[in-house]
Protein backbone atom coordinates (compact mmCIF):
# COMPACT_ATOMS: atom_id res chain seq x y z
CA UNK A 1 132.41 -110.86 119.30
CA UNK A 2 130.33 -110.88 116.25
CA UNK A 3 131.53 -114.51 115.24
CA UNK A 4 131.21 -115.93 118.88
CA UNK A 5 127.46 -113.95 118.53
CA UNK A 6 126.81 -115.95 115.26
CA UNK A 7 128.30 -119.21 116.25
CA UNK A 8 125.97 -119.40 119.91
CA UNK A 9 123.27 -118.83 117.79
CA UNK A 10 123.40 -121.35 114.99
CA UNK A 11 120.95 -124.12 115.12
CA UNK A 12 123.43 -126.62 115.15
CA UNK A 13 125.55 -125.06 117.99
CA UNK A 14 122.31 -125.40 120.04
CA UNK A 15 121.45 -128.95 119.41
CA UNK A 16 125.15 -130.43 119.86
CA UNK A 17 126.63 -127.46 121.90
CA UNK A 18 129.59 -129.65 122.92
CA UNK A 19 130.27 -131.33 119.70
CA UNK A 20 130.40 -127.91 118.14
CA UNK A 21 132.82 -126.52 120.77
CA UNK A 22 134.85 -129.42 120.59
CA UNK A 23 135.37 -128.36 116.68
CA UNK A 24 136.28 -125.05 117.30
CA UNK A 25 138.83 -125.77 119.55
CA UNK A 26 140.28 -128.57 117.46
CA UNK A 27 140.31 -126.16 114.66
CA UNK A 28 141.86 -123.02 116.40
CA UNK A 29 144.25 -125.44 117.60
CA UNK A 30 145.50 -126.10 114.17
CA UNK A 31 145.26 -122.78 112.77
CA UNK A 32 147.91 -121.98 115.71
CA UNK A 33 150.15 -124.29 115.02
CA UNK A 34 149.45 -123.57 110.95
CA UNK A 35 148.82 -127.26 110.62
CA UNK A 36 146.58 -129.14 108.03
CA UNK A 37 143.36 -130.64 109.57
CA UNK A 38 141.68 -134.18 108.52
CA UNK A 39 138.37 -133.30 108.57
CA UNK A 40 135.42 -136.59 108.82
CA UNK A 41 132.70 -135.96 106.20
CA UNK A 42 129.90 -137.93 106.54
CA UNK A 43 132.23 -140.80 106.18
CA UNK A 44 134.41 -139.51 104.01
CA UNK A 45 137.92 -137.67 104.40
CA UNK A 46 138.83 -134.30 103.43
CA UNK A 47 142.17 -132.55 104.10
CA UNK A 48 141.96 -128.72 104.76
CA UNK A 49 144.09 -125.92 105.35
CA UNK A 50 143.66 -122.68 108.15
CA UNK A 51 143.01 -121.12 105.49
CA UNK A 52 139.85 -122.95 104.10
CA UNK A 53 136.77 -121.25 105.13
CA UNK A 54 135.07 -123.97 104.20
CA UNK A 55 137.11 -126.48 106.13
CA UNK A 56 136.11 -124.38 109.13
CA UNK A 57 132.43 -124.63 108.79
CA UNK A 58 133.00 -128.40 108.33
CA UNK A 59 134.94 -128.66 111.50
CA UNK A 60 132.37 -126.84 113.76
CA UNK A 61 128.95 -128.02 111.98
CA UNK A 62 129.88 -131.40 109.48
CA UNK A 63 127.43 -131.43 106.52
CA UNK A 64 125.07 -129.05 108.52
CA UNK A 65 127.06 -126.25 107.86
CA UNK A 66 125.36 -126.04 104.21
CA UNK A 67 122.10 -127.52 102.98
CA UNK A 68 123.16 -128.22 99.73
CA UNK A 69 124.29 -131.32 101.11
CA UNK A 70 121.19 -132.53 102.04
CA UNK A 71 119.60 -131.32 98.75
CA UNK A 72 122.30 -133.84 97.20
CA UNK A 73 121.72 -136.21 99.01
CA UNK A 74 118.07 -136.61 98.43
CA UNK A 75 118.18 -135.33 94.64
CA UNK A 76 121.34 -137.54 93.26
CA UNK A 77 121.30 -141.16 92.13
CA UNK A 78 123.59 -143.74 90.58
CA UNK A 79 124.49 -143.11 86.57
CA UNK A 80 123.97 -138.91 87.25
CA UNK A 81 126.35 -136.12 86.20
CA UNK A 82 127.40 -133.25 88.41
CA UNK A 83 129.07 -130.43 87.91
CA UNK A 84 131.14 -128.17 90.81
CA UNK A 85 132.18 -124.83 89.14
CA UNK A 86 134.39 -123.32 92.55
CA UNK A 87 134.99 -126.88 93.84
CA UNK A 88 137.49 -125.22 96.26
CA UNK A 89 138.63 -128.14 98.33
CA UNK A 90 135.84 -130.57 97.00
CA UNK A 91 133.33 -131.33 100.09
CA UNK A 92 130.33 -131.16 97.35
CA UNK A 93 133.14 -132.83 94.56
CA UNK A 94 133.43 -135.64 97.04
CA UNK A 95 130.12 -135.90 98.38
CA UNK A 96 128.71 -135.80 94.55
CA UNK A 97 131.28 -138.35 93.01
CA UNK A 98 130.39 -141.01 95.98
CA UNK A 99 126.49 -139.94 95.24
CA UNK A 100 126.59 -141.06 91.50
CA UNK A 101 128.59 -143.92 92.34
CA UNK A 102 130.82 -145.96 89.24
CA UNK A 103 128.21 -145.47 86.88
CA UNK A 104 127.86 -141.48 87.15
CA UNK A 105 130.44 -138.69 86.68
CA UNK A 106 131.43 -135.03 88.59
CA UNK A 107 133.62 -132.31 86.57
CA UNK A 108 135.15 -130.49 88.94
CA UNK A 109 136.75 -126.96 88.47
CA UNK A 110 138.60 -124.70 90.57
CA UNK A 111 140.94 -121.69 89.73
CA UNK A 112 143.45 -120.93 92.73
CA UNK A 113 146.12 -123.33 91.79
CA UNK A 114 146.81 -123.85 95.73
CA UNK A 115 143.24 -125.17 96.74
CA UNK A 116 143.52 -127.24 93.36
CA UNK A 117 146.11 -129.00 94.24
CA UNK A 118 144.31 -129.91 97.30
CA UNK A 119 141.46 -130.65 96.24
CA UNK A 120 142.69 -133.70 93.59
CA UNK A 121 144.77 -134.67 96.74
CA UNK A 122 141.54 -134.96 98.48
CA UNK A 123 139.56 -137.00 95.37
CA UNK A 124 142.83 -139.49 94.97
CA UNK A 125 143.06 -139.86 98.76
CA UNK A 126 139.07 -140.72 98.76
CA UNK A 127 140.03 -143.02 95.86
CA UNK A 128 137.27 -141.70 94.14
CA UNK A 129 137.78 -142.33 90.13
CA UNK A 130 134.87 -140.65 88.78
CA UNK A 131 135.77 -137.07 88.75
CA UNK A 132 136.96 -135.00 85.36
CA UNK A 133 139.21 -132.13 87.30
CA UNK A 134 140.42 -128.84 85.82
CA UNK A 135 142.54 -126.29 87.05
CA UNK A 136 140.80 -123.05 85.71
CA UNK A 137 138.54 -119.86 86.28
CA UNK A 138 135.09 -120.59 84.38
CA UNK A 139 134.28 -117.48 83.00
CA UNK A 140 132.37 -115.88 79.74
CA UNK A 141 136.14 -115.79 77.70
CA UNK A 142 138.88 -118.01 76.99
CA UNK A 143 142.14 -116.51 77.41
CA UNK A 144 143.64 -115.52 80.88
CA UNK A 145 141.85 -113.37 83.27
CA UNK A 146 142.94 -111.78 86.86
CA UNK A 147 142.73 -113.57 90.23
CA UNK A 148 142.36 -112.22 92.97
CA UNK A 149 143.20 -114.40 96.19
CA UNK A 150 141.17 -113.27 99.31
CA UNK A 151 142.93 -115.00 102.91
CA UNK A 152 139.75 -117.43 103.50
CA UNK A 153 139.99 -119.61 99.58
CA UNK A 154 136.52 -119.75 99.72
CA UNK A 155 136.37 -116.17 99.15
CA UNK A 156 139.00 -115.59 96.22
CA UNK A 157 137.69 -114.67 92.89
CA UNK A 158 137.64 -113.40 89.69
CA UNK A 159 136.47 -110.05 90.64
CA UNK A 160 138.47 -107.59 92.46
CA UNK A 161 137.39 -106.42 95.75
CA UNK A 162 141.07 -105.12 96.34
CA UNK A 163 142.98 -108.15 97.39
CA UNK A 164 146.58 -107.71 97.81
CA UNK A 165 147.65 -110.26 95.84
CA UNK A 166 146.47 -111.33 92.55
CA UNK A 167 147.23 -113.69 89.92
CA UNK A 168 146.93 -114.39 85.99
CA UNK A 169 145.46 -117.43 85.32
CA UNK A 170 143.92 -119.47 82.48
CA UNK A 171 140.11 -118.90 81.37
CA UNK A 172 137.44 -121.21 80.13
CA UNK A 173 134.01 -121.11 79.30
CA UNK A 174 131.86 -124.39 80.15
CA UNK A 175 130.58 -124.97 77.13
CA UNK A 176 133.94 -125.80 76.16
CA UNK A 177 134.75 -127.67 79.12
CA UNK A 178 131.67 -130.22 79.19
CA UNK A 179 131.57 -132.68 76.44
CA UNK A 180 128.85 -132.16 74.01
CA UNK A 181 125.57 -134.25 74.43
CA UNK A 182 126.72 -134.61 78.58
CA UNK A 183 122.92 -134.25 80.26
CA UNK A 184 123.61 -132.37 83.08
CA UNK A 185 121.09 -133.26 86.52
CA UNK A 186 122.58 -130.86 88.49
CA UNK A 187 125.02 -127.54 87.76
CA UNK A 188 126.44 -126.24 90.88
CA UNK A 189 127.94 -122.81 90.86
CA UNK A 190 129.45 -120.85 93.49
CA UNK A 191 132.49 -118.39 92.50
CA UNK A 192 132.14 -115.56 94.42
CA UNK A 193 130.61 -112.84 92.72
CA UNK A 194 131.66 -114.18 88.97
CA UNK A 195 128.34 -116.58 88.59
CA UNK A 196 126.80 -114.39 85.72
CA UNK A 197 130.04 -114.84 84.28
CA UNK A 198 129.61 -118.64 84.28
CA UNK A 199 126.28 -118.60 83.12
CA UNK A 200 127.45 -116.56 79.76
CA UNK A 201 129.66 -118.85 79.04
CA UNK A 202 127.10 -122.04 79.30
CA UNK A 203 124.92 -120.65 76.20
CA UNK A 204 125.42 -124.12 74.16
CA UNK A 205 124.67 -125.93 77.55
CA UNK A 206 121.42 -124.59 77.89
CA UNK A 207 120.37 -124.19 74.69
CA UNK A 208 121.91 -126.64 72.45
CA UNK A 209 121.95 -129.48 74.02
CA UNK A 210 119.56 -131.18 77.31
CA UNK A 211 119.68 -128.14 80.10
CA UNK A 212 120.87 -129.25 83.46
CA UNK A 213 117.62 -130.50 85.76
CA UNK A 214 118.84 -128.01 88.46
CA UNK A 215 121.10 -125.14 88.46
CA UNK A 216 121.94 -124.64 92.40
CA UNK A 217 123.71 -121.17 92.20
CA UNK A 218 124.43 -118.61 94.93
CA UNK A 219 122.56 -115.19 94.80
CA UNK A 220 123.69 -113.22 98.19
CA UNK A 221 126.77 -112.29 98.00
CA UNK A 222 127.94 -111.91 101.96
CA UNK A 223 130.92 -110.04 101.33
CA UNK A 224 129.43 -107.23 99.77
CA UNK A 225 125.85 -108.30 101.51
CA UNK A 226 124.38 -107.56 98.13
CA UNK A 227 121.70 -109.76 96.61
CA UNK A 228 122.25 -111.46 93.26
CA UNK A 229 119.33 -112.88 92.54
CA UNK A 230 117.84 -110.26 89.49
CA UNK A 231 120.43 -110.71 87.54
CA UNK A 232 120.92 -114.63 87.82
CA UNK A 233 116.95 -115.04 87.30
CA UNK A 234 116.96 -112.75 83.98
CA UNK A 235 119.14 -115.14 82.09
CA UNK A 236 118.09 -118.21 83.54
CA UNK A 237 114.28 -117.42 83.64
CA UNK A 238 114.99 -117.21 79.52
CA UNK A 239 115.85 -120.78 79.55
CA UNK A 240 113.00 -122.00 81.22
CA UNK A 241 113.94 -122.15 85.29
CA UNK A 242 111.71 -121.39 88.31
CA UNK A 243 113.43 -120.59 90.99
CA UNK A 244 113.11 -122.01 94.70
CA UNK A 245 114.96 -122.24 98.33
CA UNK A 246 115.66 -125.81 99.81
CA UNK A 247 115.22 -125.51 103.32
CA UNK A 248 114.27 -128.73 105.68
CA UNK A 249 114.28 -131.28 102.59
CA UNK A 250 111.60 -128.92 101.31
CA UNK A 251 111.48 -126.95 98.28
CA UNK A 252 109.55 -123.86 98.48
CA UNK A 253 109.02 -121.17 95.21
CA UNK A 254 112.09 -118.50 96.07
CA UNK A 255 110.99 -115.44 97.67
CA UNK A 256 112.96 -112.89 99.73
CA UNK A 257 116.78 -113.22 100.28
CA UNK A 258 118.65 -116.49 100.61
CA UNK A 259 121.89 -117.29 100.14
CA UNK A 260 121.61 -120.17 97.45
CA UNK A 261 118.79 -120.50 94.47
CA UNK A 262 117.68 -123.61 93.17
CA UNK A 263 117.00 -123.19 89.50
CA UNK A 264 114.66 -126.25 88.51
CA UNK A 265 114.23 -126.29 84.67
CA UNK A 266 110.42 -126.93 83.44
CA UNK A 267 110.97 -129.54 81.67
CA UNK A 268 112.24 -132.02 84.45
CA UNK A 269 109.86 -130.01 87.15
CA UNK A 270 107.58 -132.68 87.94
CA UNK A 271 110.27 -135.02 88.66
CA UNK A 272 112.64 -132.89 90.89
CA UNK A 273 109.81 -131.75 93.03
CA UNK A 274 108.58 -135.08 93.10
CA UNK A 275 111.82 -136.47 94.93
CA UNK A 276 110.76 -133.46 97.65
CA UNK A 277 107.32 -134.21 98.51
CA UNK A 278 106.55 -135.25 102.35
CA UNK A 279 106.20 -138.73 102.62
């Protein structure tokens, strides 16, 4: 009851009701039958599983389901790097790589060895030829570290909420995964409860060579309905970031809970909020 609750109330449920509930029943059909689903993303294709939360959302709401895509959208330009730490099945990877075009170029990383292989299925069946993938947890170490796999992918992770099955799998830390002198214009991070790990192991990006423009990392963690944010903001307010919330192709300075921060570093300030003025 709580999901029906949440899904008759989401904006997007209420302004294409029938569109919506034609998604859900396409997608509860194939989660029956245990079948893969093509999903259409804003004209591109993406394969998911039952077990892809994220291929859910996509079903019911398309890009809506997640603002970032809009923020993309409106932020990224030919010739720019981005960077997907917890690509899971790549609908930010994909959007991205087609964003930046020939000229531009999206690193892509993603730890459960499953959803990777799906996800470079996805990129080669896009036949997109500008992404740098890598099967492996980005953490603050290099060795191997535990995995823990949760039954929606978008929800396994590095740290162990007692998932019955884990794994041991390689560890990397970005700085090490980024070619030096790569100017970063947006650093998207989303690994489930592991982003201060990520961010300890970016020290050279951020300080030693030109710090990503924007940082778009999540801060609410729903699972444990704990915010984030303090921690995030005390190492990232050290290298210079004010934090805000996208909402409505608006950015507005971060304040209460949300479930994604936009880290905008001072030095290209002026230019990012620029892009988000009203016309």
């Amino acid at each position: 009851m709580s999901r029906l609750r949440w899904l008759l109330s989401h904006p997007e449920f209420r302004r294409h009701p029938v569109q919506v509930s034609s998604g859900v029943v396409s997608w509860e059909i194939h989660k029956l039958l245990s079948r893969n689903m093509l999903l259409e993303l804003d004209g591109l294709k993406l394969t998911a599983r039952p077990v892809d939360g994220n291929g859910r959302l996509i079903c019911y709401f398309g890009t809506k389901f997640d603002s970032v895509f809009e923020f993309l959208k409106m932020f990224l330009q030919k010739g720019m790097v981005f960077v997907d730490v917890g690509s899971n099945i790549g609908s930010h990877t994909l959007n991205a790589a087609r964003l930046v075009g020939s000229t531009g170029s999206v690193f892509a990383f993603e730890a459960d060895p499953d959803t990777y292989n799906l996800l470079v299925k996805n990129i080669e069946f896009n036949n997109l030829t500008n992404v740098t993938v890598k099967r492996t947890c980005v953490s603050d170490q290099v060795g191997t570290v535990s995995f823990y796999k949760h039954r929606d992918s978008a929800k396994s992770s590095i740290v162990d909420r007692g998932e019955k099955l884990s794994l041991t799998l390689p560890a990397e830390m970005l700085d090490n995964l980024i070619p030096i002198n790569t100017k970063i214009d947006i650093l998207k991070v989303d690994v489930e409860g592991a982003e201060l790990n990520v961010l300890r192991g970016a020290r050279r990006i951020f300080l030693d060579q030109r710090p990503p423009s924007v940082v778009i990392i999540e801060v609410f963690d729903v699972r444990d309905n704990t915010d984030k944010s303090q921690g995030i903001r005390d190492i990232l307010d050290k290298y210079g970031y004010k934090f805000y919330l996208f909402e409505g192709g608006r950015l507005t300075p971060f304040s209460g809970s949300a479930l994604n921060a936009y880290a905008l570093h001072e030095l290209a300030l002026p230019q990012v909020l620029a892009k988000f003025l009203p016309d």
